[in-house]
N, C-alpha and C. Protein backbone atom coordinates (compact mmCIF):
# COMPACT_ATOMS: atom_id res chain seq x y z
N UNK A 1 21.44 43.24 1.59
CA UNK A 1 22.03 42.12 2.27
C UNK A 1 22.81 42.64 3.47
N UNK A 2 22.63 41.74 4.81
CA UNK A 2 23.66 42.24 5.88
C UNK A 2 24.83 41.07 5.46
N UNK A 3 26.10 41.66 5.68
CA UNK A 3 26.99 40.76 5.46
C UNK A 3 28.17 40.78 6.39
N UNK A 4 28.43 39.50 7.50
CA UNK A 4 29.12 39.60 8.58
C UNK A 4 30.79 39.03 7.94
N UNK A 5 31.33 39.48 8.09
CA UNK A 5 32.95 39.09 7.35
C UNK A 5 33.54 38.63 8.75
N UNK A 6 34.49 37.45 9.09
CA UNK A 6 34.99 37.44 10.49
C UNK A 6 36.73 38.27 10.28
N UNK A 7 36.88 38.48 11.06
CA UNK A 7 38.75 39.02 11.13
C UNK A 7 39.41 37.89 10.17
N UNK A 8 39.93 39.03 9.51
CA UNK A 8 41.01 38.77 8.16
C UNK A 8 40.44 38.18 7.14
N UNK A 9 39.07 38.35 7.04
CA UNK A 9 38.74 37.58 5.83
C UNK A 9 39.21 38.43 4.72
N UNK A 10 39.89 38.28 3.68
CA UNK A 10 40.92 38.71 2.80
C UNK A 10 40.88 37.56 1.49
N UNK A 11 40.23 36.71 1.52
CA UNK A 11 40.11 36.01 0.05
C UNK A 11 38.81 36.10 -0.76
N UNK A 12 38.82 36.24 -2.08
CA UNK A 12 37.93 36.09 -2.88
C UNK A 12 38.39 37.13 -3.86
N UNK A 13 37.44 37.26 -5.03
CA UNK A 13 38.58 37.61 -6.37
C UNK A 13 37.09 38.75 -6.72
N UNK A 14 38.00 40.01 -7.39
CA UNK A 14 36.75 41.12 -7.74
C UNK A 14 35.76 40.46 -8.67
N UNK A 15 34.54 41.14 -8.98
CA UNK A 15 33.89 41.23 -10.20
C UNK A 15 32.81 41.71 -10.92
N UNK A 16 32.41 42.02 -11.81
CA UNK A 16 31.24 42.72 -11.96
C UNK A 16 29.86 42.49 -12.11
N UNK A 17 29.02 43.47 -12.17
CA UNK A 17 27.91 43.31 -12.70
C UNK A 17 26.84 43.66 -13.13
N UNK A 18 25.62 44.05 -13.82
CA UNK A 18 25.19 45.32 -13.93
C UNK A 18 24.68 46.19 -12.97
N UNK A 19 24.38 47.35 -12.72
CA UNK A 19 23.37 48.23 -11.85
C UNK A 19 24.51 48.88 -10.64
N UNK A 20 23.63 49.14 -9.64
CA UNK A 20 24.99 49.72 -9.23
C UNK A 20 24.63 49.02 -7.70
N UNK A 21 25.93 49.34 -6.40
CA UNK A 21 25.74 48.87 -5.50
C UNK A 21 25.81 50.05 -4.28
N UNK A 22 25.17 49.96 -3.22
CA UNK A 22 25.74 50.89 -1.81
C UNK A 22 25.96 50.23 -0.93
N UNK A 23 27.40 50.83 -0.23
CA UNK A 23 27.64 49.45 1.02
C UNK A 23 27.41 51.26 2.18
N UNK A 24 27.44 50.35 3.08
CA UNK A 24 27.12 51.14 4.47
C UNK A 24 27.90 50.13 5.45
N UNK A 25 28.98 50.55 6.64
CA UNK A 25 29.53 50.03 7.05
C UNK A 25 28.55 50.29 8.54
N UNK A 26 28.08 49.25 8.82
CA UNK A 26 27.35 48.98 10.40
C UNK A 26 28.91 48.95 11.76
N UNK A 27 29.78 47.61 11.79
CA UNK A 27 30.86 48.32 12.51
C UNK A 27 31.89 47.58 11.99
N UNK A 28 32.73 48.07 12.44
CA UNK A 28 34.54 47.89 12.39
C UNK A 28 34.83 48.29 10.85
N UNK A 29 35.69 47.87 10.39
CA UNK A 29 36.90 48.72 8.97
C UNK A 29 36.29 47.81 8.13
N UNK A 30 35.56 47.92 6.64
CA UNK A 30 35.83 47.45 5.49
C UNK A 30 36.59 48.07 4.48
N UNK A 31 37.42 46.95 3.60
CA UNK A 31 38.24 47.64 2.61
C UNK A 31 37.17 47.24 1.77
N UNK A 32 37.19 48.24 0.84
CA UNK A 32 36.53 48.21 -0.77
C UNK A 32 37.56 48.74 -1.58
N UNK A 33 37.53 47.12 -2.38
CA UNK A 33 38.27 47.73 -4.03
C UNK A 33 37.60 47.85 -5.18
N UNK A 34 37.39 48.91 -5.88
CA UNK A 34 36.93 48.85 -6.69
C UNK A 34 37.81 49.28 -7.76
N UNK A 35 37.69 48.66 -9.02
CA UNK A 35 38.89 48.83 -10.14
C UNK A 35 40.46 48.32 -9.01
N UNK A 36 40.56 49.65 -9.46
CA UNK A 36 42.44 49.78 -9.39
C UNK A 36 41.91 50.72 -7.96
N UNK A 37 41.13 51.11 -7.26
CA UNK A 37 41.18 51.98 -5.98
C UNK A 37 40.82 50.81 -5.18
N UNK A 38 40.99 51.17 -3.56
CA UNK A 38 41.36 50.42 -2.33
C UNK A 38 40.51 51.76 -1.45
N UNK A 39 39.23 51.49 -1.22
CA UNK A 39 38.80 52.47 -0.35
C UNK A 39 38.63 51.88 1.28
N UNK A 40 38.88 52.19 2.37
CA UNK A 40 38.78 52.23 3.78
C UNK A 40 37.44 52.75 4.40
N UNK A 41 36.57 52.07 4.58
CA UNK A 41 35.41 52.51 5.51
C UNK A 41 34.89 52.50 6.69
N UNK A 42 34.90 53.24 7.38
CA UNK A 42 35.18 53.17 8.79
C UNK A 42 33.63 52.73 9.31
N UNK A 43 32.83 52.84 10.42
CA UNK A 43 31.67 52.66 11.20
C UNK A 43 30.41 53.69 10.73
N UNK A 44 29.84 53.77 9.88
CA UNK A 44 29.23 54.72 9.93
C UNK A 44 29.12 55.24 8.25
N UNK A 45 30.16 55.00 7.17
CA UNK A 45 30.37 55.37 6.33
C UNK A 45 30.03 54.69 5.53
N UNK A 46 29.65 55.11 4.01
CA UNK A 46 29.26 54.46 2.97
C UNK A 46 29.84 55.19 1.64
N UNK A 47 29.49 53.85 0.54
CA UNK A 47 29.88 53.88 -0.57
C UNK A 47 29.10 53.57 -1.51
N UNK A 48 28.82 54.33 -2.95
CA UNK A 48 28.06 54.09 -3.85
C UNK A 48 28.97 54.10 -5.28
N UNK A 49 28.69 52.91 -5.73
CA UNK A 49 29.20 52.95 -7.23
C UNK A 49 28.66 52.19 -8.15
N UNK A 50 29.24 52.79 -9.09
CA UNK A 50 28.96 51.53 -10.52
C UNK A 50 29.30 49.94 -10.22
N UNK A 51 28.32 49.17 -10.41
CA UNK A 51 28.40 47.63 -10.16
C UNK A 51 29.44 46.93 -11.99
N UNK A 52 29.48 47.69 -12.58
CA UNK A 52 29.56 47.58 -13.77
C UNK A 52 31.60 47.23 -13.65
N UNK A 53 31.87 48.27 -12.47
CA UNK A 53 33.75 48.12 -12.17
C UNK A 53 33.71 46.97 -11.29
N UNK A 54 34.93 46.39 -11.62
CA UNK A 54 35.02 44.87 -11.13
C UNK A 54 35.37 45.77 -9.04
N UNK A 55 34.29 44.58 -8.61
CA UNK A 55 34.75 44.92 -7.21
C UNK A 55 34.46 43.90 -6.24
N UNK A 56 34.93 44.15 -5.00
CA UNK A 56 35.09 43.04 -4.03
C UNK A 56 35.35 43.64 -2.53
N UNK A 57 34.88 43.02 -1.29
CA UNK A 57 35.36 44.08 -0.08
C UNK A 57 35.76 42.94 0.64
N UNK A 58 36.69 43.45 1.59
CA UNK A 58 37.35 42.52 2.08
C UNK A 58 37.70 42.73 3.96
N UNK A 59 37.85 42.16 4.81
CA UNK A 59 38.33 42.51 6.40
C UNK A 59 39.71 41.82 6.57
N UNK A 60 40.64 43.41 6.62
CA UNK A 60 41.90 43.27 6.96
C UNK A 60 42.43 43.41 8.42
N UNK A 61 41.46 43.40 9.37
CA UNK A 61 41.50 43.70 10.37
C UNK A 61 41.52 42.06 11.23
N UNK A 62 41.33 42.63 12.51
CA UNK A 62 41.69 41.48 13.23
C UNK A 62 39.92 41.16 14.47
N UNK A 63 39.38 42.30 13.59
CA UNK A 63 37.98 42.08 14.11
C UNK A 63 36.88 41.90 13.49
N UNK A 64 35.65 41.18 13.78
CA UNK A 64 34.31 40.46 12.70
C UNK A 64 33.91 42.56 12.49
N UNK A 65 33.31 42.47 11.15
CA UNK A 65 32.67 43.81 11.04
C UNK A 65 31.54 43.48 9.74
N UNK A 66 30.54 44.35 10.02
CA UNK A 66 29.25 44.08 9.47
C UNK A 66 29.31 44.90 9.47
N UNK A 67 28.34 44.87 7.45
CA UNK A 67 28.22 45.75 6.77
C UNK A 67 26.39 45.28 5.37
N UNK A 68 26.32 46.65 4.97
CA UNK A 68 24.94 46.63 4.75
C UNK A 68 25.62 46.67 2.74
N UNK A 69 24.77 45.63 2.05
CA UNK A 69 25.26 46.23 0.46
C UNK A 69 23.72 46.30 0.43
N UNK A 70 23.34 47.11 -0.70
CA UNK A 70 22.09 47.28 -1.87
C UNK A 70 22.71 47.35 -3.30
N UNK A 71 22.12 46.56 -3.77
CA UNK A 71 22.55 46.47 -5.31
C UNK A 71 21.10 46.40 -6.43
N UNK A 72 21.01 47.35 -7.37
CA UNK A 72 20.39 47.15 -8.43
C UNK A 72 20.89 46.61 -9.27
N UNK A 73 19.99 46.48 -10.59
CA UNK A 73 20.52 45.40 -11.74
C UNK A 73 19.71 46.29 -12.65
């Protein structure tokens, strides 16, 4: 999925599910929480984890940033 977040989007609640997911940040800052961690991803960077830990990503910034998930099940 491409997924465009606009500046400050900051609501919605974690959660899980089976398989796992990879985000890839296309541009500007995504936060990823996963569990109890708060990871920062800059332009260029990615993340792979268990879909199984409750999670959710969010734009704390003040700019739109697009980002790439893949998720198995």
């Amino acid at each position: 999925m491409l997924i465009t977040l606009p500046a400050n989007q900051s609501d919605g609640q974690p959660f899980a599910h089976s398989g796992h997911e990879f985000v890839y940040v296309i541009e500007g800052t995504l936060t990823l929480q996963i569990g109890t961690k708060i990871i920062e991803l800059q332009q260029g960077e990615s993340w792979f984890f268990s879909a199984s830990e409750t999670h959710y990503w969010y734009n704390h910034t003040d700019q739109t940033i697009r980002f790439l998930v893949v998720s198995s099940r």
